[in-house]
C-alpha atoms as a PDB file:
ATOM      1  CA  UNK A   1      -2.396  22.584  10.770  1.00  0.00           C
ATOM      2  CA  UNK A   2      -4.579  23.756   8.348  1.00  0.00           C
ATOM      3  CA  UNK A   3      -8.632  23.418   8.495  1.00  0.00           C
ATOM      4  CA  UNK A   4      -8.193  22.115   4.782  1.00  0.00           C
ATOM      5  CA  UNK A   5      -5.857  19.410   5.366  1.00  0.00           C
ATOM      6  CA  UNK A   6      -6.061  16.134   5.296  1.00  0.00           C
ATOM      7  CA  UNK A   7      -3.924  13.705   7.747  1.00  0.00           C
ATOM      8  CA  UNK A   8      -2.309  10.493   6.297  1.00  0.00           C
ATOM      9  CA  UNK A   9       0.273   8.194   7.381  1.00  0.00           C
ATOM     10  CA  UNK A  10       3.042   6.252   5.544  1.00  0.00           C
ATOM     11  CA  UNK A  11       5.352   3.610   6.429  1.00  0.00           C
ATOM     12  CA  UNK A  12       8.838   4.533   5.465  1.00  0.00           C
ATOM     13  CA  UNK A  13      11.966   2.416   5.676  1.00  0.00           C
ATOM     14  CA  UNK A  14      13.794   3.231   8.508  1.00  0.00           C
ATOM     15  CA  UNK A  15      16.738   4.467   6.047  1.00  0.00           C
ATOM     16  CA  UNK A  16      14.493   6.642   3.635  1.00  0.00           C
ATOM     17  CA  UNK A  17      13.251   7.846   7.325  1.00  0.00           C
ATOM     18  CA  UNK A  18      16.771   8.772   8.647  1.00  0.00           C
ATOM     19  CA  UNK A  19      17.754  10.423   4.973  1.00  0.00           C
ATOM     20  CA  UNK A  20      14.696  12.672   5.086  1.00  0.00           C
ATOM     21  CA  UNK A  21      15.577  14.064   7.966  1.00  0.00           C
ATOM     22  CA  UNK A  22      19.073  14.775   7.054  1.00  0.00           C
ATOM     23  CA  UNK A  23      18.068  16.202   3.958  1.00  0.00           C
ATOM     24  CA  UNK A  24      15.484  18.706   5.890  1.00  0.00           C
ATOM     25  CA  UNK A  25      18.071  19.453   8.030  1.00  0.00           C
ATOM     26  CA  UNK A  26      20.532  20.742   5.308  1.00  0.00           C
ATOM     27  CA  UNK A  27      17.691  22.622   3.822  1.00  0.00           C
ATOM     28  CA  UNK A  28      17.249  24.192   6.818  1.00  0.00           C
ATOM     29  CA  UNK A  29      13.054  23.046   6.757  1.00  0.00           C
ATOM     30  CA  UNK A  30      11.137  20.553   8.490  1.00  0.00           C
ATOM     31  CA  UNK A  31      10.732  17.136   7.156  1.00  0.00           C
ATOM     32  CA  UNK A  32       6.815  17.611   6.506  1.00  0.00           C
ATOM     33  CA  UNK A  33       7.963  21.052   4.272  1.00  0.00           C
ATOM     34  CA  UNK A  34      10.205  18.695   2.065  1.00  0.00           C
ATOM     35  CA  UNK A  35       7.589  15.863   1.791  1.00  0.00           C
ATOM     36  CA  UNK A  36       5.388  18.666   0.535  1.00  0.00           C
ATOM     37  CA  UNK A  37       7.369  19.843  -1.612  1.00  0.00           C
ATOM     38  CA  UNK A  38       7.994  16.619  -3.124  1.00  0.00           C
ATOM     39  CA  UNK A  39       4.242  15.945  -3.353  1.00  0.00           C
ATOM     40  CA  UNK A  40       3.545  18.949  -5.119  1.00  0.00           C
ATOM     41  CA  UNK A  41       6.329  18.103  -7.621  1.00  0.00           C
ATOM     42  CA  UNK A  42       5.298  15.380  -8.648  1.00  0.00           C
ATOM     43  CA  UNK A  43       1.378  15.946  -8.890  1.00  0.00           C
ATOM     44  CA  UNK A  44       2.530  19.415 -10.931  1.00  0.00           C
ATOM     45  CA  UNK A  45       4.460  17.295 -13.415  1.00  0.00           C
ATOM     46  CA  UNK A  46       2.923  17.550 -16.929  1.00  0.00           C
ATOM     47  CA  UNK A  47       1.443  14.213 -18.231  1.00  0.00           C
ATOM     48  CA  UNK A  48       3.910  12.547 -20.619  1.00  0.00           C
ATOM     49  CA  UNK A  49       1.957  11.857 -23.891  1.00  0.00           C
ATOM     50  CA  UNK A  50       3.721   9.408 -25.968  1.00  0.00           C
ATOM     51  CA  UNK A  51       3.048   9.410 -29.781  1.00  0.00           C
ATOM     52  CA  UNK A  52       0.967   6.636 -31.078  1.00  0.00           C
ATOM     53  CA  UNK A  53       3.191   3.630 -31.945  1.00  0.00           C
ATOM     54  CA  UNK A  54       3.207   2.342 -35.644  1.00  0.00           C
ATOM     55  CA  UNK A  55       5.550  -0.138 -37.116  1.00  0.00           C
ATOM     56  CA  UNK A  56       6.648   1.686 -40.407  1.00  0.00           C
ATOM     57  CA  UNK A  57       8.133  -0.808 -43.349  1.00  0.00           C
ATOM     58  CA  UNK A  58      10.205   1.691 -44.704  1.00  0.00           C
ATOM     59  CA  UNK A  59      13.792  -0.335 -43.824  1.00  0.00           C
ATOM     60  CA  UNK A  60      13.149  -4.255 -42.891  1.00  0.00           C
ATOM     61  CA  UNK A  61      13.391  -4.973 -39.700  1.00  0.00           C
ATOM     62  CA  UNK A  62      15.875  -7.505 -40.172  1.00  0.00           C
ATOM     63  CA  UNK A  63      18.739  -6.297 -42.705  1.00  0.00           C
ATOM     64  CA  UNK A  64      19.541  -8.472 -45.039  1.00  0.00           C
ATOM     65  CA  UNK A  65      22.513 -10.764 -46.184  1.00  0.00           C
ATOM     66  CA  UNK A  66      24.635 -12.093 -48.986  1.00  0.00           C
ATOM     67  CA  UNK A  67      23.582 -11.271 -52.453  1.00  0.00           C
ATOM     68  CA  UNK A  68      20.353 -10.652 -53.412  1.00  0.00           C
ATOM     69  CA  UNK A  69      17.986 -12.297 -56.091  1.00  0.00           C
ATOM     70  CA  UNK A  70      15.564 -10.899 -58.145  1.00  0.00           C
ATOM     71  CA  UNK A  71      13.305 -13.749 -59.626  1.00  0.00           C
ATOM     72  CA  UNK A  72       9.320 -12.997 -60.963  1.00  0.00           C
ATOM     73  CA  UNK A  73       6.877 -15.586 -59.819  1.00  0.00           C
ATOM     74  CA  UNK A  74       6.964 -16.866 -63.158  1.00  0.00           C
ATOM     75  CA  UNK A  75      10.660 -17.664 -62.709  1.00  0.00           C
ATOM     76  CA  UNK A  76      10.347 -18.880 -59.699  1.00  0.00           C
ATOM     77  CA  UNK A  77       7.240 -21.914 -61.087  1.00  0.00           C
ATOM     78  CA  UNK A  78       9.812 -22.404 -63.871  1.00  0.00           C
ATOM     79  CA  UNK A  79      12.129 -23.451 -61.065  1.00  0.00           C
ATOM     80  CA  UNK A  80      10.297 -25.691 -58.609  1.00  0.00           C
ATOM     81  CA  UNK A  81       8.938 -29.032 -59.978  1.00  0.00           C
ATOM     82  CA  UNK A  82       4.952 -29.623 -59.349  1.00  0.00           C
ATOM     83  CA  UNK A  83       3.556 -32.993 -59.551  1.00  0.00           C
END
């Protein structure tokens, strides 16, 4: 092993365990070469930046039904009774 290195430990499910030893095997590499592998993978990965999220009021959110009325506020006082 390598002066660099650092040793950890995992628990794996005895499954996972049995799978990733398979897998090296049909890769023809040991089972510490695949976890590698995988490690560097996924620390390589570019971050995912997601774009800011705005609600935009361009189309309602809720579409709408049956006919539609157009009344002025002034209409709409002429309607409704105030005491």
């Amino acid at each position: 092993m390598e002066q660099t290195a650092i040793r950890t430990s995992i628990d794996l499910p005895h499954d996972l365990h049995r799978r990733l030893h398979e897998a090296a095997a049909r890769k023809g590499c040991s089972a510490r070469k695949l976890i590698l592998a995988g490690i560097e993978r996924a620390v390589s990965e570019p971050e995912v930046t997601r774009p800011p999220r705005r609600l935009t009021l361009d189309k309602s959110l809720v579409p709408p039904t049956g006919r539609r009325i157009d009344l002025t506020n002034e209409e709409i006082y002429d309607l409704i009774e105030f005491p």
